[in-house]
Structures are given as structure tokens and as C-alpha cells.
Protein backbone atom coordinates (compact mmCIF):
# COMPACT_ATOMS: atom_id res chain seq x y z
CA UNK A 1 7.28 22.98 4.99
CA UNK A 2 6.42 25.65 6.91
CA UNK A 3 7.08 28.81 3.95
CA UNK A 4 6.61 27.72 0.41
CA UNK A 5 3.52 28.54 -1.06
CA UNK A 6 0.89 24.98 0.07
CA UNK A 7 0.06 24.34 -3.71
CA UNK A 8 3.94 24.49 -4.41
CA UNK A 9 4.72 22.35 -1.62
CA UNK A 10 2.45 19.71 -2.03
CA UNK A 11 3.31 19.07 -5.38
CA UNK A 12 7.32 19.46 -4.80
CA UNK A 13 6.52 16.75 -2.07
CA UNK A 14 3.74 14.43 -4.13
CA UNK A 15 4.97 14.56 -7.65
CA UNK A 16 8.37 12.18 -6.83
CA UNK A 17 6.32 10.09 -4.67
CA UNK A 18 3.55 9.44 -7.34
CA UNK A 19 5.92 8.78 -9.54
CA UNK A 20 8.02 6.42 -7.38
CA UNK A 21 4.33 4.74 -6.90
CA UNK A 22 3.38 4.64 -10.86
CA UNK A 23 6.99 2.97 -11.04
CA UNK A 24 5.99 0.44 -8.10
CA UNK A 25 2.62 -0.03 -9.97
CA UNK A 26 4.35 -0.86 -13.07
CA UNK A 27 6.52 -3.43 -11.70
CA UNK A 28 3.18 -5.15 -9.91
CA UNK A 29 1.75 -5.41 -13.48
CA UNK A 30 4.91 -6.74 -15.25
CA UNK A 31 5.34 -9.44 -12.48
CA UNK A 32 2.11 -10.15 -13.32
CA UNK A 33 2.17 -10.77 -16.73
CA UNK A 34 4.98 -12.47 -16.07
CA UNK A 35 3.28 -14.94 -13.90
CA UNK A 36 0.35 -15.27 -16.38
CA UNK A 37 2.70 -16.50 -19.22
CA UNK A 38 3.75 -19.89 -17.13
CA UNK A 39 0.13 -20.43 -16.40
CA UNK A 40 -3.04 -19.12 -15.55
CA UNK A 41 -2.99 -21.06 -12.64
CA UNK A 42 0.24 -19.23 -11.65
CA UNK A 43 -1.71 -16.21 -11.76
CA UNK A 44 -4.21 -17.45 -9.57
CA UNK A 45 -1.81 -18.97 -7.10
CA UNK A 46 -0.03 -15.55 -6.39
CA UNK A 47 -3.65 -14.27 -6.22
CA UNK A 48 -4.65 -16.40 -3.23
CA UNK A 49 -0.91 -15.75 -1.59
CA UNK A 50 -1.56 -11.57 -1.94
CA UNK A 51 -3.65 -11.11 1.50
CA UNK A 52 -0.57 -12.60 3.38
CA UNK A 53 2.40 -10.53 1.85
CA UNK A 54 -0.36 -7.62 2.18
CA UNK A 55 -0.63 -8.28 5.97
CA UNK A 56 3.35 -7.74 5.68
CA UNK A 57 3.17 -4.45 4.00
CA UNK A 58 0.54 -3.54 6.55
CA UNK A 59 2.97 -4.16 9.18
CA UNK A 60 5.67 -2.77 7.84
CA UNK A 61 3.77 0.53 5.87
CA UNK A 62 1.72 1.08 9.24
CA UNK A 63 4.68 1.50 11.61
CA UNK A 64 6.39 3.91 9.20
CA UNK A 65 3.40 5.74 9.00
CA UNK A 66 3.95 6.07 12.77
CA UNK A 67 7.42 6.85 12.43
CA UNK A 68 7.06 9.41 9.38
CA UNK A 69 4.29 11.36 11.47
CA UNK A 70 6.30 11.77 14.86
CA UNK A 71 9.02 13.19 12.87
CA UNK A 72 7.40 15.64 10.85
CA UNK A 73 5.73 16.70 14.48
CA UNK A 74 9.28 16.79 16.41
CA UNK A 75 10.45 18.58 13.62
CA UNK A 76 7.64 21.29 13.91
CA UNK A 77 7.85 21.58 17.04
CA UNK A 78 11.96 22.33 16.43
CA UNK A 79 12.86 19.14 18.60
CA UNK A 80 15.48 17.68 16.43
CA UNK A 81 16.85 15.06 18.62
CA UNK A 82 13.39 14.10 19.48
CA UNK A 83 13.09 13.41 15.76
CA UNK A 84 16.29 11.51 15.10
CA UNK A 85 15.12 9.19 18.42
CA UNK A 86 11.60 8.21 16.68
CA UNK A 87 13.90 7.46 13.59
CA UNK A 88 16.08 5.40 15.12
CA UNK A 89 13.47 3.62 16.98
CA UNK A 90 11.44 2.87 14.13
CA UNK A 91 14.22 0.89 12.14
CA UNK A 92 14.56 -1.18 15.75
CA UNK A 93 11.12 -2.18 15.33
CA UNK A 94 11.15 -3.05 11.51
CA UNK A 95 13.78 -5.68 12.64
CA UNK A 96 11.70 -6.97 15.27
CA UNK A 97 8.35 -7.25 12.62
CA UNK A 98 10.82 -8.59 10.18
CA UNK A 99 12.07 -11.67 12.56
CA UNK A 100 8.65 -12.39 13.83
CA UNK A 101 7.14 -12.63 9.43
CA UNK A 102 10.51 -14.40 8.54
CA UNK A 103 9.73 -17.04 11.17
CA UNK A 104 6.10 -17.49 9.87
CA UNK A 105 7.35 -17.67 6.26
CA UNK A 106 8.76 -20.67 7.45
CA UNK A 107 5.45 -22.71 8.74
CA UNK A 108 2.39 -20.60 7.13
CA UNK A 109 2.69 -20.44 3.60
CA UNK A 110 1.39 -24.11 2.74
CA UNK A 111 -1.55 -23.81 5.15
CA UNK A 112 -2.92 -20.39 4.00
CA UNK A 113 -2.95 -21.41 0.52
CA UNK A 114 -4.86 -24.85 1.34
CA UNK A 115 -7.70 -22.86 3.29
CA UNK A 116 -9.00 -21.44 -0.18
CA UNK A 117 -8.02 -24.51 -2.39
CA UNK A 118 -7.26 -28.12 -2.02
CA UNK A 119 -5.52 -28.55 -5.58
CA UNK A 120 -2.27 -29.40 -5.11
CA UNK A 121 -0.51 -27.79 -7.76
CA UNK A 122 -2.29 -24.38 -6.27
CA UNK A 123 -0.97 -25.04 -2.90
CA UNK A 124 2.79 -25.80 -4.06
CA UNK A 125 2.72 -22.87 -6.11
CA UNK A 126 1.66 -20.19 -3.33
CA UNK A 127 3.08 -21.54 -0.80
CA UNK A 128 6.38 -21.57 -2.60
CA UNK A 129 5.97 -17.75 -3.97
CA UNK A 130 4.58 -17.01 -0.52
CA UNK A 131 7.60 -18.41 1.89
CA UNK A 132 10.33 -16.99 -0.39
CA UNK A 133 8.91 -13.10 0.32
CA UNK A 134 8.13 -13.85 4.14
CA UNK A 135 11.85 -15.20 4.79
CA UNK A 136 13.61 -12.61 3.24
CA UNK A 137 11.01 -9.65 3.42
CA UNK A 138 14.01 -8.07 5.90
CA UNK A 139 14.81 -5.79 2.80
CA UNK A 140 11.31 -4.38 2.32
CA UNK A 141 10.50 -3.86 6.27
CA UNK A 142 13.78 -1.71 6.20
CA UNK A 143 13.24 -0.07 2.87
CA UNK A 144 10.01 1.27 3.89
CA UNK A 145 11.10 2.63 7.62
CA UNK A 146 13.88 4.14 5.29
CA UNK A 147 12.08 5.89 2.92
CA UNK A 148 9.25 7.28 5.70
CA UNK A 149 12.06 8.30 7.70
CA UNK A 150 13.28 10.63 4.03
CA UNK A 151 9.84 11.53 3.32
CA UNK A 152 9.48 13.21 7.11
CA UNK A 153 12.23 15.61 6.32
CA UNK A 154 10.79 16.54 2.82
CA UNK A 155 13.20 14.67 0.36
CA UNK A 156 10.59 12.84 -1.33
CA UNK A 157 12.88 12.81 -4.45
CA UNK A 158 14.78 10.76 -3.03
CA UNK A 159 12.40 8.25 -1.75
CA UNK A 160 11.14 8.51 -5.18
CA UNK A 161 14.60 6.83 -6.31
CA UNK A 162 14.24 4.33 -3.50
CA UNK A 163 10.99 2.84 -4.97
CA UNK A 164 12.63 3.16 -8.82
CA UNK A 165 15.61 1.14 -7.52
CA UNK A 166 13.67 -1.51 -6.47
CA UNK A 167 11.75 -1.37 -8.93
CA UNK A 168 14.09 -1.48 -11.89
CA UNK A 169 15.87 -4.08 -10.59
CA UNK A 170 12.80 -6.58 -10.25
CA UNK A 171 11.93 -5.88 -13.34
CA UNK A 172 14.79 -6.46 -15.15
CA UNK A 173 15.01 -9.75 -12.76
CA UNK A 174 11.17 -11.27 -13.36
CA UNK A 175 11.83 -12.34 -16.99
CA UNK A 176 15.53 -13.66 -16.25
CA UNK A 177 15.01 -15.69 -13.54
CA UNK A 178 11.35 -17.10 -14.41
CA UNK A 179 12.33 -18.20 -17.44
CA UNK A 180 15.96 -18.77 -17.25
CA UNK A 181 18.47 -18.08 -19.85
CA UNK A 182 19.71 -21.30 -22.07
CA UNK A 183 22.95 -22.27 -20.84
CA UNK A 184 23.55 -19.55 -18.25
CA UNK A 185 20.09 -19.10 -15.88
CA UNK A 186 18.26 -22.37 -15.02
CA UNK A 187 14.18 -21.30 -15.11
CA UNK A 188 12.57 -21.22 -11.78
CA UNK A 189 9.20 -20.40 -12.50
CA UNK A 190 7.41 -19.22 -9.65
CA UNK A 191 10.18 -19.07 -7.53
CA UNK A 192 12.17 -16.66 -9.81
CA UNK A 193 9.04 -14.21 -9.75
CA UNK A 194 9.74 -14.44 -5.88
CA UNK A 195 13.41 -14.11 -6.48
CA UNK A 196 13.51 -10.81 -8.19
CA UNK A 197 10.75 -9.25 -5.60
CA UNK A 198 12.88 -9.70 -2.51
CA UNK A 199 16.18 -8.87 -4.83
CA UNK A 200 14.69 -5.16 -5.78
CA UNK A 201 13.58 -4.54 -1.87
CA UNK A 202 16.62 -5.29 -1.05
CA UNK A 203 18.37 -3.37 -3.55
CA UNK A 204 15.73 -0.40 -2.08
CA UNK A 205 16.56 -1.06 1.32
CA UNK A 206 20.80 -0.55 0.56
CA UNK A 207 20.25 2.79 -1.46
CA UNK A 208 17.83 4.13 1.61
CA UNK A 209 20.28 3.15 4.15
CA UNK A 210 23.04 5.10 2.40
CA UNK A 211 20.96 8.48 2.08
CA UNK A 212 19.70 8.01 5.87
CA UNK A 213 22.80 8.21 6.57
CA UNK A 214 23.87 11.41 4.22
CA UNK A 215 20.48 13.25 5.48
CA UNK A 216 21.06 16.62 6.26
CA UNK A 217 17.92 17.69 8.49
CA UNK A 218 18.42 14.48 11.55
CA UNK A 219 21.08 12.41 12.19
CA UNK A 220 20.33 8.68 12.19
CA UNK A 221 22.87 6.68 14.27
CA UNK A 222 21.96 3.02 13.30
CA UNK A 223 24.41 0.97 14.94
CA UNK A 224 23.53 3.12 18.04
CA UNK A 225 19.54 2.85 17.54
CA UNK A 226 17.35 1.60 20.84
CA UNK A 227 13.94 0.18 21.45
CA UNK A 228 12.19 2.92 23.76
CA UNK A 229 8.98 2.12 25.19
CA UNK A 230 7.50 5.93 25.43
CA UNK A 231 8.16 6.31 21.76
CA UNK A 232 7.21 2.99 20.81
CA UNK A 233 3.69 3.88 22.13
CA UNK A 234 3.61 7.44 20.59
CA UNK A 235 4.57 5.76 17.06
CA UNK A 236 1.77 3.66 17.41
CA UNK A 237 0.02 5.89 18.17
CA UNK A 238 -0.71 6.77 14.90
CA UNK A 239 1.14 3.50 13.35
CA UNK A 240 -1.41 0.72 14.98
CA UNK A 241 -4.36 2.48 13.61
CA UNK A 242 -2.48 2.78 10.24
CA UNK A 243 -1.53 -1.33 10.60
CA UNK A 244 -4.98 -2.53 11.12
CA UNK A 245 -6.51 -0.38 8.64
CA UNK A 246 -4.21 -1.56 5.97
CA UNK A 247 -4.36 -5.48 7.78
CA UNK A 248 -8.23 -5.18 6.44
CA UNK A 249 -7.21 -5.26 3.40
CA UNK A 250 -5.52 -8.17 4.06
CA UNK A 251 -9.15 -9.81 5.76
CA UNK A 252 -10.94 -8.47 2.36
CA UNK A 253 -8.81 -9.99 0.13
CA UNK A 254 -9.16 -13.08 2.05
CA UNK A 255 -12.73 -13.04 2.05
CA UNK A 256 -13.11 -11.76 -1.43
CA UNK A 257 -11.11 -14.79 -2.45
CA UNK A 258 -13.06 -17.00 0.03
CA UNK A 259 -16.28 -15.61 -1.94
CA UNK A 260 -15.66 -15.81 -5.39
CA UNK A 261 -13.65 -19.21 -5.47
CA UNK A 262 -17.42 -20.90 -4.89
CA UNK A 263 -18.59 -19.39 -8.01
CA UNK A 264 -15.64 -20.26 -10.30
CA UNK A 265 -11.39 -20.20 -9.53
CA UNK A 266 -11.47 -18.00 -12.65
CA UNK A 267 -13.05 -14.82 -10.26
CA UNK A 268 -10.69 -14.83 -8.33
CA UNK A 269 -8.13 -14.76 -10.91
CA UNK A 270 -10.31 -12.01 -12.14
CA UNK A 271 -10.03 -10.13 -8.66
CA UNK A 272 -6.21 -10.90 -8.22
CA UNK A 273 -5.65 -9.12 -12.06
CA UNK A 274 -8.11 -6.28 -10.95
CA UNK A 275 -5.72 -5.65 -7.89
CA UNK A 276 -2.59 -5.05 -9.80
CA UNK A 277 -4.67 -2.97 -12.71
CA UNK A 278 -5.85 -0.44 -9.90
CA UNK A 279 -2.59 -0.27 -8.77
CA UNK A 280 -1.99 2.51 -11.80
CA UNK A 281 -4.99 4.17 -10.02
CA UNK A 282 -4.50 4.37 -6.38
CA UNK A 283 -1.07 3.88 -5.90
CA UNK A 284 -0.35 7.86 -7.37
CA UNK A 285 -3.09 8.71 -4.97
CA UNK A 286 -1.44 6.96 -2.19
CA UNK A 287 2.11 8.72 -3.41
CA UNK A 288 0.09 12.10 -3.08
CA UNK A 289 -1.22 11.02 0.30
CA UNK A 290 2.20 10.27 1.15
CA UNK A 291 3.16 13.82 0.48
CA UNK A 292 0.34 15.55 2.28
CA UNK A 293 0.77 13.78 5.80
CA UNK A 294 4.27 15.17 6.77
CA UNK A 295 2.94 18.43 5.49
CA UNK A 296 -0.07 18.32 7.87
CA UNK A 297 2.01 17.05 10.32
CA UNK A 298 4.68 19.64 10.49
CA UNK A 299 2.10 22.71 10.29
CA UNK A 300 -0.50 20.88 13.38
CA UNK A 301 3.28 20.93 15.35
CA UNK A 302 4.28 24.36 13.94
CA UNK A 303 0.49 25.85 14.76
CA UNK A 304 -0.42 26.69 10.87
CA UNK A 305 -4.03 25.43 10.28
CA UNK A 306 -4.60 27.63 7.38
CA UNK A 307 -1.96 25.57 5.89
CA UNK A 308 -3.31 22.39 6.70
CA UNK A 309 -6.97 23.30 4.97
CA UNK A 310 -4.93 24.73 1.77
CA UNK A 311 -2.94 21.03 1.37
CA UNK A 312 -6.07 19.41 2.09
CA UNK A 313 -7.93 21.49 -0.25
CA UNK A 314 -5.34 20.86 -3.39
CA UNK A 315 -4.88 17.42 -2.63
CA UNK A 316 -8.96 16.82 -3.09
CA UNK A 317 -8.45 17.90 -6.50
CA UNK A 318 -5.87 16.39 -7.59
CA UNK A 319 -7.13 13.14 -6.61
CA UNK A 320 -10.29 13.17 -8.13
CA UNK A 321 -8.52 14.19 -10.89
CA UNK A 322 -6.60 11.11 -10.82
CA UNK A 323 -9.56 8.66 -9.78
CA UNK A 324 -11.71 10.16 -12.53
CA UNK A 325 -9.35 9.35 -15.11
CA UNK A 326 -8.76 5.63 -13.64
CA UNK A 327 -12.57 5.47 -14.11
CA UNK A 328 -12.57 6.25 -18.15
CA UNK A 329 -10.05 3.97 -18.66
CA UNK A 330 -11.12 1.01 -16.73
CA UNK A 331 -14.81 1.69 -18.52
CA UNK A 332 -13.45 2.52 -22.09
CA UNK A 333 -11.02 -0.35 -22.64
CA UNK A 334 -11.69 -3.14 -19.93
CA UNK A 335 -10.99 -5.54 -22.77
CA UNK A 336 -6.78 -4.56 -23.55
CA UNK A 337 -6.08 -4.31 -19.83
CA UNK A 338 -7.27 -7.86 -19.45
CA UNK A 339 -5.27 -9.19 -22.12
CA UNK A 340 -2.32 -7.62 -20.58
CA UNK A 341 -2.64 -10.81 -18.77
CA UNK A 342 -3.53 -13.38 -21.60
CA UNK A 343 -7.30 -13.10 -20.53
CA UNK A 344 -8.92 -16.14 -21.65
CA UNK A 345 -12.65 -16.04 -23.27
CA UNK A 346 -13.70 -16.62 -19.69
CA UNK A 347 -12.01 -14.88 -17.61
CA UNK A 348 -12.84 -11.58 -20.13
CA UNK A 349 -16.61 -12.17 -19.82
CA UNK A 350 -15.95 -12.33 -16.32
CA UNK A 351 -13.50 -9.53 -15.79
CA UNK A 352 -15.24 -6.94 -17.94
CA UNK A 353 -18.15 -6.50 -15.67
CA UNK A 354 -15.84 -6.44 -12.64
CA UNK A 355 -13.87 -3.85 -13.85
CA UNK A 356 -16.50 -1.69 -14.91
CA UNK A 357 -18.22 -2.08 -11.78
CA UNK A 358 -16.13 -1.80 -8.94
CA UNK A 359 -14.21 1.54 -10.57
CA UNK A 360 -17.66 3.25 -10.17
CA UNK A 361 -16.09 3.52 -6.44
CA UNK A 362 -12.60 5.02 -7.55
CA UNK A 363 -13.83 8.93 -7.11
CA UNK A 364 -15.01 8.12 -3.46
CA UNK A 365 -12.03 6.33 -2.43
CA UNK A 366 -10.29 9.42 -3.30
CA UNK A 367 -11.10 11.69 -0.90
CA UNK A 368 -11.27 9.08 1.80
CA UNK A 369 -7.49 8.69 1.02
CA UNK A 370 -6.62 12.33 1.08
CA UNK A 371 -8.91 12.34 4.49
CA UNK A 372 -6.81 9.56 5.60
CA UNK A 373 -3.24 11.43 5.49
CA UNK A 374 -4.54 14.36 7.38
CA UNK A 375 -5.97 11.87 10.23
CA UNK A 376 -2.48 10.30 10.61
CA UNK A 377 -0.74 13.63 10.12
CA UNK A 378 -2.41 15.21 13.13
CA UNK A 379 -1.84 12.20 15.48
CA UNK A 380 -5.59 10.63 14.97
CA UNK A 381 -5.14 7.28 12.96
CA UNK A 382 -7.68 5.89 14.95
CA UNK A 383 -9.98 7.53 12.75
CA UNK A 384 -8.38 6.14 10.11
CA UNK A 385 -8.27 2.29 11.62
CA UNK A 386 -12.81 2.95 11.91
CA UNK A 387 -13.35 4.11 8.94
CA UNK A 388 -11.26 0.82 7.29
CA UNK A 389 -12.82 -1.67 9.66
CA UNK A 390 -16.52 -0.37 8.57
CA UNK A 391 -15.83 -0.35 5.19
CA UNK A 392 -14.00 -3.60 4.44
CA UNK A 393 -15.46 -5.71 7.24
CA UNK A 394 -19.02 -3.89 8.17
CA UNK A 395 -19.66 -3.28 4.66
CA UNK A 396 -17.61 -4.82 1.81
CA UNK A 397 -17.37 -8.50 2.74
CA UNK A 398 -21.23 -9.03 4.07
CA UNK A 399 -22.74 -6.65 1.40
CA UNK A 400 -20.62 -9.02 -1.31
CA UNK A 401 -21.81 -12.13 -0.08
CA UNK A 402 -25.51 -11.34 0.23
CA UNK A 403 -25.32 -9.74 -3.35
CA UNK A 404 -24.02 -13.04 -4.45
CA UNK A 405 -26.37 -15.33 -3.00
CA UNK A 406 -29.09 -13.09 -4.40
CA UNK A 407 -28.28 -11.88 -7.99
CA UNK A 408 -24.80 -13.75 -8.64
CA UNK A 409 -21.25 -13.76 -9.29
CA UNK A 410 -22.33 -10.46 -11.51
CA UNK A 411 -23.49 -8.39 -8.61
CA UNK A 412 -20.85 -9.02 -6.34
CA UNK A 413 -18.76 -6.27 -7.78
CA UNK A 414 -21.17 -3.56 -6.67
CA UNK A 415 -20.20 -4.31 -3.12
CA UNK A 416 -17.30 -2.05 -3.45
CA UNK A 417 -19.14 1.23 -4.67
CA UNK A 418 -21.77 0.95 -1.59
CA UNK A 419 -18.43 0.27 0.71
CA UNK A 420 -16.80 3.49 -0.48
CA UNK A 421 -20.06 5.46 -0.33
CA UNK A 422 -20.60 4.53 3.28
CA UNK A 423 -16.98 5.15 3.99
CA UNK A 424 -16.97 8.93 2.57
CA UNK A 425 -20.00 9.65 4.88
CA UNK A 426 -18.29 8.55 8.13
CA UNK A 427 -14.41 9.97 6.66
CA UNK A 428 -16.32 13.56 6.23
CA UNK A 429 -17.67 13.27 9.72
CA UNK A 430 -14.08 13.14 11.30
CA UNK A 431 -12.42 15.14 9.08
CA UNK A 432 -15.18 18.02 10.21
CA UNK A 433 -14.68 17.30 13.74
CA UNK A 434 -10.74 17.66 12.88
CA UNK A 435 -11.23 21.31 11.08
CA UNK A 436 -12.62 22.41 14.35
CA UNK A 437 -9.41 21.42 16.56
CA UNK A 438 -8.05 22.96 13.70
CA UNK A 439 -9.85 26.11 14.54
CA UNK A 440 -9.10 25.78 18.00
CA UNK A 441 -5.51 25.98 17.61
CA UNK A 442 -5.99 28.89 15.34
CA UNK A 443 -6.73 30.78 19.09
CA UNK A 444 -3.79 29.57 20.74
């Protein structure tokens, strides 16, 4: 992290992880379609249960954020057992998250659902998806901390297998145990779909745990792991600002879905099928982001700021790159990806303007991600946690709901470009006051 050539580097460490994130963003899509062949209300039930299981991937992405950064750091700084202590702390606190979601699976599920519908067979359907991944989300809390934990010592290749594992096995699951096999698999509909997602984390979480253990750069003692309060605090450090930016996602969705729903239940459909399409876009960028943070983290420990600007530099590129070629697609042939789901007349005359519109924003939200993973890999996801609170809360919601009133269900979509726009202008503020701490360590 510290030698190879930055432009070498970043790719050896971004390449596994995008792919292990186009694998992840297949698997969203083929549950999907899944779901959208028992019904399109099926499709719109696990759309109004997504801001809740995102709130748990919040929680449990956030703190490994926290975790992943204070390695890479210890480990630039040459403070190994420093290192293995954050590890072993983080996996303490996934357990923790995980009882305190697993208990909430329990009573929430059935409530959340009703406060955006009161048809029944909406409710029983979320709520049923919904508890099933709370409850026994144990697998992807520890999957994550497991595969952070890998990325901070640079094997992303094999947190790239992590996410395939999981992957592959939900995938091969989804169609089984929806639909049953005659005489050998009873169908379970909606609850199969749930089924197979907690089945592949879980299948994640056992292949990370065994190559934790087998990593050669820190030694993670599991059985020996303790909460400690001064580390706890450094994690999140970096992890709370990470949690509540990605928990605003969880507030958008919800308000998103709170919007639309009054002009028609076939927008938010609309929204929950534009969520797992953009997956394919940002989740590589997110896999490249995911690369560049340790990398900025290691060289702010070792005292390399020329480094840092080189990462930051490539990784600019290659996410436009990436986000430009999301935004042909999603403008050239709206129409297939919305059959993908067995689009009806409606929900294509709805979805085509939506998807047009709001990927108008993917270039923006590039660089804010890239600007993102050198906040948290320097210690300052605060700046991080701002620039996601104006965006999705200052901007987003209130800028869609005033469009709406005034020029319709049509307009709406535009919210997202002036969201991004606004959120580039404040990301490029920070990240300027970051280059010069960057130039101040240069003189130490």
C-alpha cells in the first residue's frame, strides 16, 4: 500500500471489489424479477420494506467502515496489535447491532409496512419478507465486519469471493424456494425470496470467518475478542458519520415512498425497480470506493500525501467513467430494463421518465462517492454524515415534494439531479480543506 505504483494499486484493490459489487448487483436484480413474477404487488411490497433492511446495512456497512479505516491507520502507522484490537472489537459490536435488529424484526415489520399502505395483502407481504431478514440478519452484520476487516489488509480478492459466495448461493436459492419444486420444495412465495437472502449472507459470513482466521497481515482471535470503550469511540469515529449518512438513505426511501404512493402505488413500484437497476451503476463505484479508503488511510498514517492525491485523482476517472456509461444506458434503452421486471403499460409510461431523469445525476454522484472514501479514510466521516444529511433531507425530500405539488408525479424525478448538484458543491469544499492538511503533513 505504501510501494506499488497508486494507479496499480488502486485497481489491484478496486477491480475484485467492483466485481464482488456487479455480482451483489446482479443478485438484487434477479431477486427482483423473481419477486415480480408472483405479483406486481410483491414487487411493491419488498419496495416499501427496502428503507428498513437499508437502515440494517447502514448499521452494519457504517461500523465496518469504522473498523476498515482504524486498521488501515494502525497498520500505517506499523501498530499491528493495535490493528488486530479494532478487528476484534468490531466483530463484538456487529453482534451487539445484530441482537438489538433481530429483536425489532420481531415487533416492527407489520407496523412499518402499514404506515405507507393500509391494504392488507401489502402489509402481510412486507412484513413477512421484512421480519425474516431482521431475525436472522446475524449472517450479514458478520459478513460485512468480515470482509472490511480483509479489505483493511489489502486482500480485496478475497472479499471479492465473500460477496460471490453469497451471492451465488441466493441466486441459485430465489427460484427454488419461491416457487418450490413439485414433489420435493413446497413454494413459499415471498418468504422463499427472504429465505435465500439470509441463506447467501450466511453462507458469506462462514467463508469470511474462515479467511479471518487464515489472514496473514493481523491475527484475529475471535473467541478472545472484547468490547473496548476507547476503540469503540475511535471506530465511530469515522463509523457513526458513515451510519447516519447511509441511515438517510433509509429516511429518503421512506419519504420517497411516502411521496409517490399519493400519486399512484405504481411509482413507487417504479422507484423500488429504479433502486435495484442503479445498483449495476453505483454499486462498482461503491466497490472502487471501497478500494480507495484503506489506501488513503494507510498513506494519511504512513505520511504519503502525494499518494493520497494520485488515488484520488485515478479514482475520479474511473468513476465518471462508470457513471457516464450508467447514464447511456438508462437513456438509450429505459424500455428493456423495465421489462426485466414484467413492466406493465403503466408502470413503463411511468418508469421511462424516471429513469431518464434521475440518471442525469449519476456523473455528480460520482465524485461525491470517490470524495466520500477519502473523508472516511483520513478519519473525517463527519464530512461525509453533512454532506448526506443536506442532500437527502435538506434537498432531495423537500425539493421532491414541492416539484410534485407544482408540476406532478413527472417532475418529481428531477429532485435527484438538483440534490447531487448541491451535494458536489459542498463535497468539493471539504475535500479542498482536506488537500491542505494534506499539505500540511507534507512539512512534517
Amino acid at each position: 500500500m505504501g510501494t506499488m505504483s497508486v494507479g496499480r494499486l488502486l485497481l489491484s484493490m478496486s477491480i475484485p471489489m467492483m466485481f464482488s459489487m456487479l455480482i451483489q448487483a446482479l443478485y438484487n436484480i434477479i431477486d427482483s424479477i423473481y419477486i415480480a413474477r408472483l405479483s406486481e404487488k410483491a414487487l411493491t411490497a419488498v419496495s416499501l420494506a427496502f428503507p428498513l433492511q437499508s437502515l440494517m446495512i447502514s448499521f452494519a456497512v457504517g461500523t465496518s467502515v469504522g473498523v476498515n479505516s482504524l486498521i488501515a491507520r494502525r497498520l500505517g502507522e506499523q501498530k499491528r496489535c493495535e490493528a488486530e484490537k479494532a478487528a476484534g472489537n468490531g466483530i463484538v459490536l456487529m453482534l451487539f447491532t445484530w441482537a438489538v435488529f433481530g429483536v425489532l424484526g420481531l415487533l416492527l415489520p407489520a407496523r412499518f409496512i402499514g404506515l405507507f399502505t393500509s391494504d392488507a395483502l401489502l402489509v402481510d407481504l412486507g412484513s413477512t419478507y421484512l421480519g425474516i431478514c431482521m431475525v436472522f440478519s446475524f449472517g450479514v452484520f458478520l459478513s460485512v465486519v468480515f470482509e472490511k476487516i480483509i479489505q483493511a489488509t489489502g486482500e480485496t480478492t478475497i472479499a471479492m469471493l465473500m460477496q460471490l459466495i453469497g451471492a451465488v448461493i441466493n441466486i441459485i436459492l430465489d427460484p427454488i424456494l419461491i416457487f418450490g419444486i413439485k414433489g420435493l420444495v413446497p413454494s413459499m412465495g415471498i418468504a422463499g425470496a427472504a429465505i435465500a437472502t439470509v441463506t447467501g449472507q450466511i453462507g458469506s459470513m462462514v467463508f469470511g470467518l474462515v479467511m479471518v482466521r487464515k489472514n496473514r497481515f493481523i491475527t484475529v482471535r475471535i473467541l478472545k475478542s472484547r468490547f473496548d470503550r476507547k476503540i469503540t469511540g475511535e471506530t465511530y469515529k469515522v463509523g457513526l458519520p458513515s451510519i447516519i449518512m447511509q441511515a438517510m438513505g433509509t429516511v429518503m426511501t421512506s419519504g420517497m415512498n411516502a411521496i409517490l404512493i399519493q400519486f399512484h402505488e405504481i411509482a413507487t413500484t417504479v422507484f423500488g425497480a429504479y433502486f435495484k437497476l442503479q445498483s449495476f451503476v453505483f454499486l462498482p463505484v461503491f466497490g472502487l470506493n471501497s478500494g480507495l479508503t484503506p489506501i488513503v488511510g494507510y498513506n494519511f498514517g504512513a505520511r504519503r500525501p502525494r499518494r493520497i492525491r494520485r488515488a484520488v485523482r485515478y479514482a475520479i476517472m474511473l468513476a465518471l467513467g462508470m457513471m457516464l456509461t450508467g447514464l447511456a444506458v438508462f437513456h438509450l434503452i429505459p424500455g428493456l430494463l423495465l421489462d426485466l421486471f414484467n413492466a406493465s403499460d403503466l408502470m413503463k409510461s411511468v418508469g421511462l421518465h424516471a429513469l431518464r431523469r434521475i440518471s442525469l445525476a449519476f456523473p455528480l454522484a460520482g465524485i461525491c462517492i470517490v470524495f466520500n472514501g477519502v473523508f472516511q479514510g483520513v478519519g473525517d466521516g463527519i464530512y461525509s454524515m453533512l454532506v448526506s444529511i443536506v442532500r437527502q433531507l435538506g434537498i432531495l425530500i423537500p425539493t421532491a415534494w414541492i416539484l410534485g405539488r407544482l408540476f406532478g408525479l413527472e417532475a418529481v424525478w428531477f429532485a435527484f439531479v438538483i440534490a447531487e448538484t448541491v451535494a458536489l458543491a459542498i463535497s468539493t469544499v471539504f475535500y479542498l480543506k482536506e488537500r491542505r492538511r494534506f499539505h500540511n503533513l507534507e512539512s512534517l
